[in-house]
C-alpha atoms as a PDB file:
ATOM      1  CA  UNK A   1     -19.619  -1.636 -40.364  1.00  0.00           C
ATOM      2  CA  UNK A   2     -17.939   1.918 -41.039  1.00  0.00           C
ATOM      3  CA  UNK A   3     -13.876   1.829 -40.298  1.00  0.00           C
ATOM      4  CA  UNK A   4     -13.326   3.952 -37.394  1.00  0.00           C
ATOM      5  CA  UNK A   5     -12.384   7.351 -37.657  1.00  0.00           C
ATOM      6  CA  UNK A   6      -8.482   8.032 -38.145  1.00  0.00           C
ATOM      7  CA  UNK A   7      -7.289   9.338 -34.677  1.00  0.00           C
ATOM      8  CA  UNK A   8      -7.940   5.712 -33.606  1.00  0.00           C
ATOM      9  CA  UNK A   9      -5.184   4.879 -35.062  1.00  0.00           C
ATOM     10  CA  UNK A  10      -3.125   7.635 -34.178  1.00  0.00           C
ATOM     11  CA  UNK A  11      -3.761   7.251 -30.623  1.00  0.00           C
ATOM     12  CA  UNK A  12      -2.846   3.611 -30.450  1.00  0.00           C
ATOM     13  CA  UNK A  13       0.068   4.072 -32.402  1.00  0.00           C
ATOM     14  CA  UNK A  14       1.227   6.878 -29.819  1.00  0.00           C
ATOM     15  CA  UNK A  15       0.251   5.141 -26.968  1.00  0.00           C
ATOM     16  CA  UNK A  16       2.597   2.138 -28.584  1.00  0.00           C
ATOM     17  CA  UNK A  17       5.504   4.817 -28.559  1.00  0.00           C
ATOM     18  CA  UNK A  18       4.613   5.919 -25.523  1.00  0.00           C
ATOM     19  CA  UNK A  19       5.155   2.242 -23.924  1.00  0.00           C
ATOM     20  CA  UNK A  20       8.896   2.533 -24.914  1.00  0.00           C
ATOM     21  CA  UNK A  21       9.956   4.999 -23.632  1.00  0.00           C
ATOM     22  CA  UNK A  22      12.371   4.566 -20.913  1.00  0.00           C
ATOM     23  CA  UNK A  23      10.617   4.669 -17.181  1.00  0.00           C
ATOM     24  CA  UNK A  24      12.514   7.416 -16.238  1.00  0.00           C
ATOM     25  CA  UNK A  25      10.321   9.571 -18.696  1.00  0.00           C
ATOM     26  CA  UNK A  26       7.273   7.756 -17.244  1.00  0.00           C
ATOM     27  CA  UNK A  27       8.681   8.712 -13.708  1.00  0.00           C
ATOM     28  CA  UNK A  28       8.249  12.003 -14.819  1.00  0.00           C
ATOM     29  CA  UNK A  29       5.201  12.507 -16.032  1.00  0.00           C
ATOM     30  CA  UNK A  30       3.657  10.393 -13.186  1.00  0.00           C
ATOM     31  CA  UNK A  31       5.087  12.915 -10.896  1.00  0.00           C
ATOM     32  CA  UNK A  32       3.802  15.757 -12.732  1.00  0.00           C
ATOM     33  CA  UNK A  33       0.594  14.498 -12.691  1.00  0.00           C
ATOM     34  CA  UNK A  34       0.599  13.948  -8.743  1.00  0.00           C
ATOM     35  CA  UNK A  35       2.272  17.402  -8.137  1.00  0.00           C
ATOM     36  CA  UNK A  36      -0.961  18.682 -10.895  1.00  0.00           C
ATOM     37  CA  UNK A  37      -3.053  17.695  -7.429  1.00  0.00           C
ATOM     38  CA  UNK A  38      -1.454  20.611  -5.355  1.00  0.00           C
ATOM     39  CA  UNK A  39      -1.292  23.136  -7.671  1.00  0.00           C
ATOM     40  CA  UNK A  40      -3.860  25.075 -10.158  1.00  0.00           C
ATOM     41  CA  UNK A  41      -7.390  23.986 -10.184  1.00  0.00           C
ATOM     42  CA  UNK A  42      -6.602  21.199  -6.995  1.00  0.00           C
ATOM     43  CA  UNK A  43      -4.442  24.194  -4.786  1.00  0.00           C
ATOM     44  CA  UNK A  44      -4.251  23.397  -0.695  1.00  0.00           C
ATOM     45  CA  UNK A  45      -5.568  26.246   0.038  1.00  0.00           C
ATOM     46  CA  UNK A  46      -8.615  25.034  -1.183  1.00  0.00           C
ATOM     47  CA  UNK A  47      -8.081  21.542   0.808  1.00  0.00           C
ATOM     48  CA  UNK A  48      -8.408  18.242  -0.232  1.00  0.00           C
ATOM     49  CA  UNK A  49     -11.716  17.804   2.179  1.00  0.00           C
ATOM     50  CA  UNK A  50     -13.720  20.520  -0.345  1.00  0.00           C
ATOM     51  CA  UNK A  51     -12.612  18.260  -3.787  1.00  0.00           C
ATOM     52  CA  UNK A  52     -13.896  15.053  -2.034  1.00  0.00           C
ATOM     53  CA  UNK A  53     -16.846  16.565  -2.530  1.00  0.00           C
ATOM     54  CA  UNK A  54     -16.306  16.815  -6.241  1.00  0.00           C
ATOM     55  CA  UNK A  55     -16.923  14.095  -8.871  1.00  0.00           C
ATOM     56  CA  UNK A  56     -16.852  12.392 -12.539  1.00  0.00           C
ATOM     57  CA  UNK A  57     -20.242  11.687 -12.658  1.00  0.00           C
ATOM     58  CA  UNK A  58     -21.066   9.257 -15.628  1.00  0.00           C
ATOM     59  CA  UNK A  59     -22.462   5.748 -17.039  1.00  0.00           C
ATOM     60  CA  UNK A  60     -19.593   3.455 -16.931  1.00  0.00           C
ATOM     61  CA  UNK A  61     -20.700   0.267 -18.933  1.00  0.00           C
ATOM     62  CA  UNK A  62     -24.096   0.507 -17.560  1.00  0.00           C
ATOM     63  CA  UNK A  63     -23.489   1.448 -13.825  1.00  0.00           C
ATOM     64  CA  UNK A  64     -23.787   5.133 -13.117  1.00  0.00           C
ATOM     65  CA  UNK A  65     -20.946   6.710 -10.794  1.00  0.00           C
ATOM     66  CA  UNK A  66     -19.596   9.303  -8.718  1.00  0.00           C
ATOM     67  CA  UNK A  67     -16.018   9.032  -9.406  1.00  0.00           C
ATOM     68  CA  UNK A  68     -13.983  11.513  -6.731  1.00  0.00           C
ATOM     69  CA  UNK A  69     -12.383  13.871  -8.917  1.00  0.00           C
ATOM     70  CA  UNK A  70      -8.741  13.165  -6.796  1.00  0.00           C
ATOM     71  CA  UNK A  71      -9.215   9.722  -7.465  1.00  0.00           C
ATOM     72  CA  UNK A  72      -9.260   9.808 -11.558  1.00  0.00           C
ATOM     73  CA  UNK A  73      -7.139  11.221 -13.997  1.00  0.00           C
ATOM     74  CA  UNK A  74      -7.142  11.297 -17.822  1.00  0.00           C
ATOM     75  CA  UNK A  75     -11.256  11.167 -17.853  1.00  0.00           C
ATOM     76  CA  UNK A  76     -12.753  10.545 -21.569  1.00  0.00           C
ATOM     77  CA  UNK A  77     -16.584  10.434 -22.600  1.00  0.00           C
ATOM     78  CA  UNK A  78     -17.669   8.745 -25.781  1.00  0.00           C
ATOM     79  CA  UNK A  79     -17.594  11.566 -28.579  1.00  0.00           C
ATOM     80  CA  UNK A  80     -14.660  13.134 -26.733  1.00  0.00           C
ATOM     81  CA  UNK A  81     -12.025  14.492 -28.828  1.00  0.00           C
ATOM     82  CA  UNK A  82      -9.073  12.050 -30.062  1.00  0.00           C
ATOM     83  CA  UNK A  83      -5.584  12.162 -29.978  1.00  0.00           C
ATOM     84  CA  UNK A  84      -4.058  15.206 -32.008  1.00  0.00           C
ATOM     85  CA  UNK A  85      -7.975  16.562 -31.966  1.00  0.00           C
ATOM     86  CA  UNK A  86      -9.516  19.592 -30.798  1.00  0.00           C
ATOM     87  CA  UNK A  87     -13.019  19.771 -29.526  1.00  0.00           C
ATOM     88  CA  UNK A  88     -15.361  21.356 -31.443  1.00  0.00           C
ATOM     89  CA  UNK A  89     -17.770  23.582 -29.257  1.00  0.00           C
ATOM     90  CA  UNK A  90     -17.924  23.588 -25.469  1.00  0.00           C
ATOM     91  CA  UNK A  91     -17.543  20.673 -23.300  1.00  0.00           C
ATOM     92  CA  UNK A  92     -20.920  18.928 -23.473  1.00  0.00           C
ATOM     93  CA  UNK A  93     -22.728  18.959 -20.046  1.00  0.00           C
ATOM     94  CA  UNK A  94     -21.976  15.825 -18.152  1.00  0.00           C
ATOM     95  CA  UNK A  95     -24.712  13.564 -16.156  1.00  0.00           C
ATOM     96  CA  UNK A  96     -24.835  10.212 -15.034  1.00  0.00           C
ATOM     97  CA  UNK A  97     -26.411   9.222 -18.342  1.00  0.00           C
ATOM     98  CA  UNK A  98     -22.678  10.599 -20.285  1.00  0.00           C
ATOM     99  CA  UNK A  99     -21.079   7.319 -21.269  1.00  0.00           C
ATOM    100  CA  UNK A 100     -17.688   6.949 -19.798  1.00  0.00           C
ATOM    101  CA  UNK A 101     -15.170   6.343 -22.441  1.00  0.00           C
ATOM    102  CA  UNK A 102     -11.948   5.669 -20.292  1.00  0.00           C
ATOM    103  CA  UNK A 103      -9.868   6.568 -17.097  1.00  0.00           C
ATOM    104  CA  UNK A 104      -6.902   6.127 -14.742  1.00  0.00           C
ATOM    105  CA  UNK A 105      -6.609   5.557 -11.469  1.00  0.00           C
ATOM    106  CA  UNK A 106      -3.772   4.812  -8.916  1.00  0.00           C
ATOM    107  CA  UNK A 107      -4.650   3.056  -5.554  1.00  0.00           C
ATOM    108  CA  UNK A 108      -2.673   1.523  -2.901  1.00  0.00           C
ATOM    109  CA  UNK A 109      -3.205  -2.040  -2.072  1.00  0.00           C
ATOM    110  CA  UNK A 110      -4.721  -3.780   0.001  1.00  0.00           C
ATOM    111  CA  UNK A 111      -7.074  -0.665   1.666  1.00  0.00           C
ATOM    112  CA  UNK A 112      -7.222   0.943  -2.619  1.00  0.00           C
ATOM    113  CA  UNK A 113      -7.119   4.463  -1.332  1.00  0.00           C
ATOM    114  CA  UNK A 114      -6.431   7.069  -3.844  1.00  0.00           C
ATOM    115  CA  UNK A 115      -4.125   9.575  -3.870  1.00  0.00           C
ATOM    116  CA  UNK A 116      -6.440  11.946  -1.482  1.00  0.00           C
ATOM    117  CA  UNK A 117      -3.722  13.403   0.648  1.00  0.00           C
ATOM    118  CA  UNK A 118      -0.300  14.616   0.573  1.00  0.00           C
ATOM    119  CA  UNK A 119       0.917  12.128   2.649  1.00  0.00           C
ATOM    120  CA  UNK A 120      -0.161   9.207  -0.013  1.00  0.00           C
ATOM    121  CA  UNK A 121       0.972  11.267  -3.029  1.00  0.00           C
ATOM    122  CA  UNK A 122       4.437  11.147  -1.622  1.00  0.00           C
ATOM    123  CA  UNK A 123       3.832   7.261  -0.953  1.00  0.00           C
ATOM    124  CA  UNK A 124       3.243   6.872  -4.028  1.00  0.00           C
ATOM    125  CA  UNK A 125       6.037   8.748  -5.781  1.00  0.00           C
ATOM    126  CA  UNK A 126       8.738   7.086  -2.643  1.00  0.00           C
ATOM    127  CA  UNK A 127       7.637   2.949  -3.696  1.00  0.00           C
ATOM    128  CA  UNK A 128       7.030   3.968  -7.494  1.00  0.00           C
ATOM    129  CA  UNK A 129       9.815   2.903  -8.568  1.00  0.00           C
ATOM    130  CA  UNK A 130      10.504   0.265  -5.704  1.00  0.00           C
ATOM    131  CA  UNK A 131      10.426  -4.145  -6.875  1.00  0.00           C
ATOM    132  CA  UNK A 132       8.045  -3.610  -3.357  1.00  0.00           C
ATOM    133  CA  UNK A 133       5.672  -1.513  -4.796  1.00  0.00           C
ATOM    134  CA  UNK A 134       2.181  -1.543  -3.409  1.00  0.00           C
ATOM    135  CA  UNK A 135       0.638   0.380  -5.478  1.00  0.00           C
ATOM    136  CA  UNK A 136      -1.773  -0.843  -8.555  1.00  0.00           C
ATOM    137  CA  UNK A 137      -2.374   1.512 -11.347  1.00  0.00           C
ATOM    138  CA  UNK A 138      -6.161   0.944 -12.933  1.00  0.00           C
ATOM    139  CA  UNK A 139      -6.961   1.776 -16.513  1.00  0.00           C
ATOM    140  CA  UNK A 140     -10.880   1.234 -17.865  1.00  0.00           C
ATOM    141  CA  UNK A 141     -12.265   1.461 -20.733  1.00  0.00           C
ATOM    142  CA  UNK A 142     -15.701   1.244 -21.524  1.00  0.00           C
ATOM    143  CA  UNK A 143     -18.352   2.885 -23.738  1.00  0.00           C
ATOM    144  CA  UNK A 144     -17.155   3.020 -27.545  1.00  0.00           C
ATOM    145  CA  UNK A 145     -13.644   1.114 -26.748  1.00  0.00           C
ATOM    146  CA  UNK A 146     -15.254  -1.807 -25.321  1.00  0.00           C
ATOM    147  CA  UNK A 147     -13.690  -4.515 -26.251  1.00  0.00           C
ATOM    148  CA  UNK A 148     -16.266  -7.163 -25.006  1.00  0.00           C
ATOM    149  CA  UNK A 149     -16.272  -9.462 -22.221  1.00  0.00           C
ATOM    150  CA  UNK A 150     -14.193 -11.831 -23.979  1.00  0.00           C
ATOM    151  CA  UNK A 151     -10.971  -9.874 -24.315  1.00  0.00           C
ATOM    152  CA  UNK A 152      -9.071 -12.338 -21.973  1.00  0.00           C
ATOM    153  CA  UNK A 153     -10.126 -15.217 -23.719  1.00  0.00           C
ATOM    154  CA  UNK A 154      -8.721 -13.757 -26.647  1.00  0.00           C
ATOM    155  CA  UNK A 155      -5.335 -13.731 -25.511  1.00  0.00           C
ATOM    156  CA  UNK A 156      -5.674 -16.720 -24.526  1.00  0.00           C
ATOM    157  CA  UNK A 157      -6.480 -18.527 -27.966  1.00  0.00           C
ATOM    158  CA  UNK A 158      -3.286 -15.736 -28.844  1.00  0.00           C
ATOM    159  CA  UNK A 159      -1.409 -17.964 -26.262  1.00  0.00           C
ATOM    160  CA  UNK A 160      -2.595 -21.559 -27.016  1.00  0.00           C
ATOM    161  CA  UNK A 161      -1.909 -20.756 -31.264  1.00  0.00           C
ATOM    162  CA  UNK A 162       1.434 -20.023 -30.704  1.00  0.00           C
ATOM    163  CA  UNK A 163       1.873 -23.871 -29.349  1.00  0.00           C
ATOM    164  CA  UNK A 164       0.169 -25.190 -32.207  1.00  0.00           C
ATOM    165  CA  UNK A 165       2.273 -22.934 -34.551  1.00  0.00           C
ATOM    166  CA  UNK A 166       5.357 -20.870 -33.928  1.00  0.00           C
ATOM    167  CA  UNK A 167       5.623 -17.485 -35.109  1.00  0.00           C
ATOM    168  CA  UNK A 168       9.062 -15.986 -36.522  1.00  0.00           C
ATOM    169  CA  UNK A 169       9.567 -14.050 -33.580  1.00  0.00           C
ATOM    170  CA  UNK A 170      11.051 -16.075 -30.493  1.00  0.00           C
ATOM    171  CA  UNK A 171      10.009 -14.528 -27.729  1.00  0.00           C
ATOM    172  CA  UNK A 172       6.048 -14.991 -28.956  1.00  0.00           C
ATOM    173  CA  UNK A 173       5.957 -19.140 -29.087  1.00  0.00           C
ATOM    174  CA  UNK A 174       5.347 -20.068 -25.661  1.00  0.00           C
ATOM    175  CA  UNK A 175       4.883 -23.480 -23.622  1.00  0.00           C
ATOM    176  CA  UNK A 176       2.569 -23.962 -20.920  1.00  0.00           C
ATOM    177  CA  UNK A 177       4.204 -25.181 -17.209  1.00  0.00           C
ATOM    178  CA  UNK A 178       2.596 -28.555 -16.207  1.00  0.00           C
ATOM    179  CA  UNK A 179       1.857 -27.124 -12.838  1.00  0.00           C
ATOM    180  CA  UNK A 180      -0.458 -24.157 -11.685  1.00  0.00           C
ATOM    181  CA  UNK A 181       1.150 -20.984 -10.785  1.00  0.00           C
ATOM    182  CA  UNK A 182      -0.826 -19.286  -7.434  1.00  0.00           C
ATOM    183  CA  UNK A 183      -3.845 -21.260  -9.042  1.00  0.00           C
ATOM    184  CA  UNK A 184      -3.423 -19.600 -12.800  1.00  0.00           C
ATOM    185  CA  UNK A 185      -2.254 -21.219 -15.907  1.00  0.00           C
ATOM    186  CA  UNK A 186       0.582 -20.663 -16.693  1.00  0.00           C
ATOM    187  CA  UNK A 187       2.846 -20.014 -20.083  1.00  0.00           C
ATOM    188  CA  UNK A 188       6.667 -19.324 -20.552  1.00  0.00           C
ATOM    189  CA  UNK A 189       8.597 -18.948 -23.842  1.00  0.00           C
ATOM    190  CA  UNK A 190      10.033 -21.880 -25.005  1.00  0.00           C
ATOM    191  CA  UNK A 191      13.026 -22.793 -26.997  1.00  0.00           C
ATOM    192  CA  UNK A 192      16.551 -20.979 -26.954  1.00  0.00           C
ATOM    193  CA  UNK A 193      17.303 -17.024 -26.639  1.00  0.00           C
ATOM    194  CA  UNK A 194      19.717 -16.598 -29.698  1.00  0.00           C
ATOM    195  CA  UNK A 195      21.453 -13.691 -28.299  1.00  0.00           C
ATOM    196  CA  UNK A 196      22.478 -15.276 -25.357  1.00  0.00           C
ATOM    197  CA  UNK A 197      22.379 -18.784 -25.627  1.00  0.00           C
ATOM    198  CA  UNK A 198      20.109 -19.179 -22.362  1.00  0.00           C
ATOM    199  CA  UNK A 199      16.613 -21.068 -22.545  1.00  0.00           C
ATOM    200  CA  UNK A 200      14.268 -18.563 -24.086  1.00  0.00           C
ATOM    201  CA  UNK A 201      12.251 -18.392 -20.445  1.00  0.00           C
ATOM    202  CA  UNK A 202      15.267 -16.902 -18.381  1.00  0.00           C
ATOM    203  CA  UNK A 203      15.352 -14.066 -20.900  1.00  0.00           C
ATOM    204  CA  UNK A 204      14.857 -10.423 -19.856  1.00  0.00           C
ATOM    205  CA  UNK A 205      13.282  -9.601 -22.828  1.00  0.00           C
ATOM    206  CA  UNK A 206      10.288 -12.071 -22.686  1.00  0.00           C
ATOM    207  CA  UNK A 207       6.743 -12.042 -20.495  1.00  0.00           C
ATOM    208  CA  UNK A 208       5.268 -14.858 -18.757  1.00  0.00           C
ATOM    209  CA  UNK A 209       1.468 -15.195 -19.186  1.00  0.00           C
ATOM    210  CA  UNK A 210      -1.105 -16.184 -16.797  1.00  0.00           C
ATOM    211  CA  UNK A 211      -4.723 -17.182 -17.163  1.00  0.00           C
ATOM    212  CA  UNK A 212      -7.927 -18.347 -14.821  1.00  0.00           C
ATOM    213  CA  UNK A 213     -10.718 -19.911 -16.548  1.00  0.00           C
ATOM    214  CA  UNK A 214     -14.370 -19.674 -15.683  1.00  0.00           C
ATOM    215  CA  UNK A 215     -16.881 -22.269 -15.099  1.00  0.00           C
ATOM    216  CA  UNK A 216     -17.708 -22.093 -18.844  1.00  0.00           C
ATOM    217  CA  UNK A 217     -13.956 -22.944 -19.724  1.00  0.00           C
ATOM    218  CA  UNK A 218     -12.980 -19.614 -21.229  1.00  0.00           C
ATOM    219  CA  UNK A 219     -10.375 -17.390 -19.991  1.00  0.00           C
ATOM    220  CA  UNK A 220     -11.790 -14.942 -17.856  1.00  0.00           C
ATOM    221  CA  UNK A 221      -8.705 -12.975 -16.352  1.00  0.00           C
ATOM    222  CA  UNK A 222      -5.360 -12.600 -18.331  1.00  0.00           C
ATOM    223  CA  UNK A 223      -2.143 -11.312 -16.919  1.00  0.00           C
ATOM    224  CA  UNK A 224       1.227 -10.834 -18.553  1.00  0.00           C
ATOM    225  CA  UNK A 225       4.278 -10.467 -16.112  1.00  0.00           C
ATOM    226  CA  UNK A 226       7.655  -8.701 -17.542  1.00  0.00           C
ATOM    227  CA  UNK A 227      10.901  -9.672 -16.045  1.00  0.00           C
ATOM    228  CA  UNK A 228      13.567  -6.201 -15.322  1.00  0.00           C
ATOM    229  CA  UNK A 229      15.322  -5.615 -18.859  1.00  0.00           C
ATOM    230  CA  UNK A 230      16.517  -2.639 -17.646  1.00  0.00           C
ATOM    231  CA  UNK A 231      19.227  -2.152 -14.729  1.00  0.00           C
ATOM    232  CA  UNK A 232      17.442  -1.270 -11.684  1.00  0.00           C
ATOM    233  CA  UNK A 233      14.342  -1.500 -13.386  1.00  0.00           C
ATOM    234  CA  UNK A 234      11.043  -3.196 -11.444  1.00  0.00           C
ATOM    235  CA  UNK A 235       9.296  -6.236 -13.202  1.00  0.00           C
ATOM    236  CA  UNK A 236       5.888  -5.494 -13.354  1.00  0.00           C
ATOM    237  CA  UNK A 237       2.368  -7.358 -14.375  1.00  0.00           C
ATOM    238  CA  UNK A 238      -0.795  -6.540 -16.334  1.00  0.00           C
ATOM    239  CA  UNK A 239      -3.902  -8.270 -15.633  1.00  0.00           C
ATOM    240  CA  UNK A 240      -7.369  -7.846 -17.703  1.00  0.00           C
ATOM    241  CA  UNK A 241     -10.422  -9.177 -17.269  1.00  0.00           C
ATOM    242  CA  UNK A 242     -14.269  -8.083 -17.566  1.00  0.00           C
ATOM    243  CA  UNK A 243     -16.513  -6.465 -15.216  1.00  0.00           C
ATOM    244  CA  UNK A 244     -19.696  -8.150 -17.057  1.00  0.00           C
ATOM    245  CA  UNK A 245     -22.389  -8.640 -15.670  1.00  0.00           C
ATOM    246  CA  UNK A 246     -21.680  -5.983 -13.171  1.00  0.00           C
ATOM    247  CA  UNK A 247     -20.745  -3.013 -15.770  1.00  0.00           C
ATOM    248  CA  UNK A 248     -19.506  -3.726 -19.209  1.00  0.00           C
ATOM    249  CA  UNK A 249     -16.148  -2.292 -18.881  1.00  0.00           C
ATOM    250  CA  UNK A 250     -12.534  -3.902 -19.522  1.00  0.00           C
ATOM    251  CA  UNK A 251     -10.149  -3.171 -16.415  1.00  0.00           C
ATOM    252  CA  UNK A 252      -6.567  -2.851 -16.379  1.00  0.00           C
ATOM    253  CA  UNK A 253      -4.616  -3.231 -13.707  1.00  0.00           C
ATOM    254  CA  UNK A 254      -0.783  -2.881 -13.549  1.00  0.00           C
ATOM    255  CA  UNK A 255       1.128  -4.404 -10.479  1.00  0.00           C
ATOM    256  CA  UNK A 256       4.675  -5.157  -8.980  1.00  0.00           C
ATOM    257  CA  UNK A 257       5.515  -8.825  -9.732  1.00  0.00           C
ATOM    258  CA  UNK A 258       6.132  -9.108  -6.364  1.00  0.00           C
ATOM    259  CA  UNK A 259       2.344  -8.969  -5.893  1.00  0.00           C
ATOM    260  CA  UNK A 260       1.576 -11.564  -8.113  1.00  0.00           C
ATOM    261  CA  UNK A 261       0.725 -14.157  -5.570  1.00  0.00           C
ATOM    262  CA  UNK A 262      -2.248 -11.528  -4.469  1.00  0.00           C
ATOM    263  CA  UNK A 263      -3.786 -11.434  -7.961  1.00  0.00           C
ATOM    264  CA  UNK A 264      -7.396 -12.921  -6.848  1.00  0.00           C
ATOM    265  CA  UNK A 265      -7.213  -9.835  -3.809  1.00  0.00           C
ATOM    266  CA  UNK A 266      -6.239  -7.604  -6.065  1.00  0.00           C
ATOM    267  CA  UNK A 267      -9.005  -8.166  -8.753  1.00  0.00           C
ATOM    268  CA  UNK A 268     -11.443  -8.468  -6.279  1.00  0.00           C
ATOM    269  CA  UNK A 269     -10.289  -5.280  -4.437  1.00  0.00           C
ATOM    270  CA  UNK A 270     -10.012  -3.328  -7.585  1.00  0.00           C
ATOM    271  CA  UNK A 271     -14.205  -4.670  -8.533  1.00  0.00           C
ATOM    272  CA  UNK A 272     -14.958  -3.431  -4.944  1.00  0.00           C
ATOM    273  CA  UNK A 273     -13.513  -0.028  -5.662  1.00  0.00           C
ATOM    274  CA  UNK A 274     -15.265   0.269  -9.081  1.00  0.00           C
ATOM    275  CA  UNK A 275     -18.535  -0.764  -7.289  1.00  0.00           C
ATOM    276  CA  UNK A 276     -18.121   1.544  -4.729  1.00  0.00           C
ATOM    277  CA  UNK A 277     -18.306   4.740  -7.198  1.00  0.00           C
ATOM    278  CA  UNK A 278     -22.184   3.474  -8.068  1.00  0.00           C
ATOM    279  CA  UNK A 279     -24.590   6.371  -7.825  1.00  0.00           C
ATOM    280  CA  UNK A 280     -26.908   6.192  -5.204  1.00  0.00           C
ATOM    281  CA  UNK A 281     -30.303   5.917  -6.285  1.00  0.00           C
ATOM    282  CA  UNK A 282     -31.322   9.019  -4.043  1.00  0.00           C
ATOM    283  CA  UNK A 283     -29.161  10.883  -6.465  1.00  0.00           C
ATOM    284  CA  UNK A 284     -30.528   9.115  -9.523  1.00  0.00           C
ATOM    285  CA  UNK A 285     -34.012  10.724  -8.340  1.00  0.00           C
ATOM    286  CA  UNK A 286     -32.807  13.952  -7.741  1.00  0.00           C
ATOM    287  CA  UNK A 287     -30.510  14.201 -11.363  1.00  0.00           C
ATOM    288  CA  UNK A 288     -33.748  12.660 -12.967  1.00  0.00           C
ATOM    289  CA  UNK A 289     -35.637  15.917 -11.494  1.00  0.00           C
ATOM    290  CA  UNK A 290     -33.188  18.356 -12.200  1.00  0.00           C
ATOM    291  CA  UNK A 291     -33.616  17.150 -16.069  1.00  0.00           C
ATOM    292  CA  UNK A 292     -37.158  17.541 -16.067  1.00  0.00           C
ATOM    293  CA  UNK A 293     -37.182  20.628 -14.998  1.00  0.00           C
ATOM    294  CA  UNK A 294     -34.826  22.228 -17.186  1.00  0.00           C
ATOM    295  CA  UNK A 295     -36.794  20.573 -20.108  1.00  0.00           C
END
């Protein structure tokens, strides 16, 4: 198979960088990007009633979708530019055939509205930095970055090596807790944190990880839950897992810790959401038409 094209690596190695920078910086860019929905091409005067009635159209994984434009953020198609890259040409005309690449989306749990009014973008920006935080962030990727169904599963066997043999780094070799954690497996760092003399699982600096299995055996949702290293700072969780057979897409959610115990609600929630964006076929018809006839 051909390597993949440079700015593959460029844009995970900036999106590494990007991870450490401090949340204040995060803060601020999240805040720009809400404020981005009241100003320029989303003004009020144009209301947020009129851009409900605008959309990402696409094929995410399989499914086509409507995506309400105030819902997403950070859209990519396959064949889009990468990082660092310009796009060559104009932007190619998108239908519900265009293969969704990737996307963002922040929703408030348990109802997962979007951002669609003032009154929840300042909701958002008030908890978004609160250990209460009720809102989940959603990242997807699908198309050409699709890493397969078995992604969790992955970081499972990750998990399960690490028992069977430690790596040089501490804070990677973990131990898994005899009991079930809100019904997930459940893995801690083991050993001693040499900094601090502490066991290894009270540290700051380490994640726990948490896994549900389907009937099969394999790991079918994965979620890694940081602890606050920072002063102030909010502990937060990632969960992954597969949309197969529904859409081949990887989702992404990031949580408050405090939510863990609501992890099946929130997965399901987050499917429901995704699902809900499916085209209707009406429209399917009526796109299919409007092909023909400009062919």
């Amino acid at each position: 198979m051909a390597q993949k094209t440079p700015w593959r690596t460029l844009r995970q190695s900036a999106y590494f960088l990007i991870g450490l920078t401090v949340p204040a910086s995060y803060l601020a860019w999240k805040t720009q990007a809400a404020e981005s929905l009241t100003a320029g091409a989303h003004s009020p005067q144009r209301g947020l009633d009129q851009h409900a009635q605008n959309y990402f159209i696409g094929d995410l994984g399989g499914m086509k979708v409507h995506i309400p434009k105030y819902c997403a953020e950070h859209v990519e198609y396959d064949a889009d530019p990468g990082f660092g890259e310009r796009r060559k040409g104009p932007e190619p005309e998108r239908t519900v055939d265009s293969r969704l690449r990737s996307f963002g989306i922040d929703a408030r749990f348990p109802e997962m509205k979007c951002k669609q009014s003032k009154a929840m973008q300042e909701d958002y920006r008030h908890q978004f930095l609160s250990q209460n935080n009720n809102w989940v962030s959603i990242g997807i990727n699908a198309g050409e970055i699709y890493p397969g169904a078995e992604a969790a599963n992955r970081h499972a066997g990750y998990v399960k090596r690490s028992i069977e043999k430690p790596t040089e780094f501490w804070f990677e070799n973990y131990e898994r807790i005899p009991e079930l954690v809100f019904g997930l497996d459940a893995y801690v760092v083991k050993g001693i944190d040499p900094y601090s003399g502490s066991p290894a699982r009270e540290s700051e600096k380490t994640n726990d990880k948490f896994f549900s299995y389907d009937k099969s055996g394999a790991a079918d949702t994965y979620i890694s839950c940081s602890k606050t290293n920072v002063s102030g700072g909010v502990s937060t969780c990632a969960m992954k897992f597969s949309m197969e057979p529904t859409a081949k897409a990887l989702v992404n959610i990031r949580f408050a810790r405090s939510l863990l115990p609501q992890w099946r609600n929130i997965r399901q929630s987050t499917i429901d959401l995704l699902t809900s964006f499916a085209t209707p076929k009406e429209d399917l018809v009526r796109s299919a038409r409007q092909s023909s006839n400009r062919n």
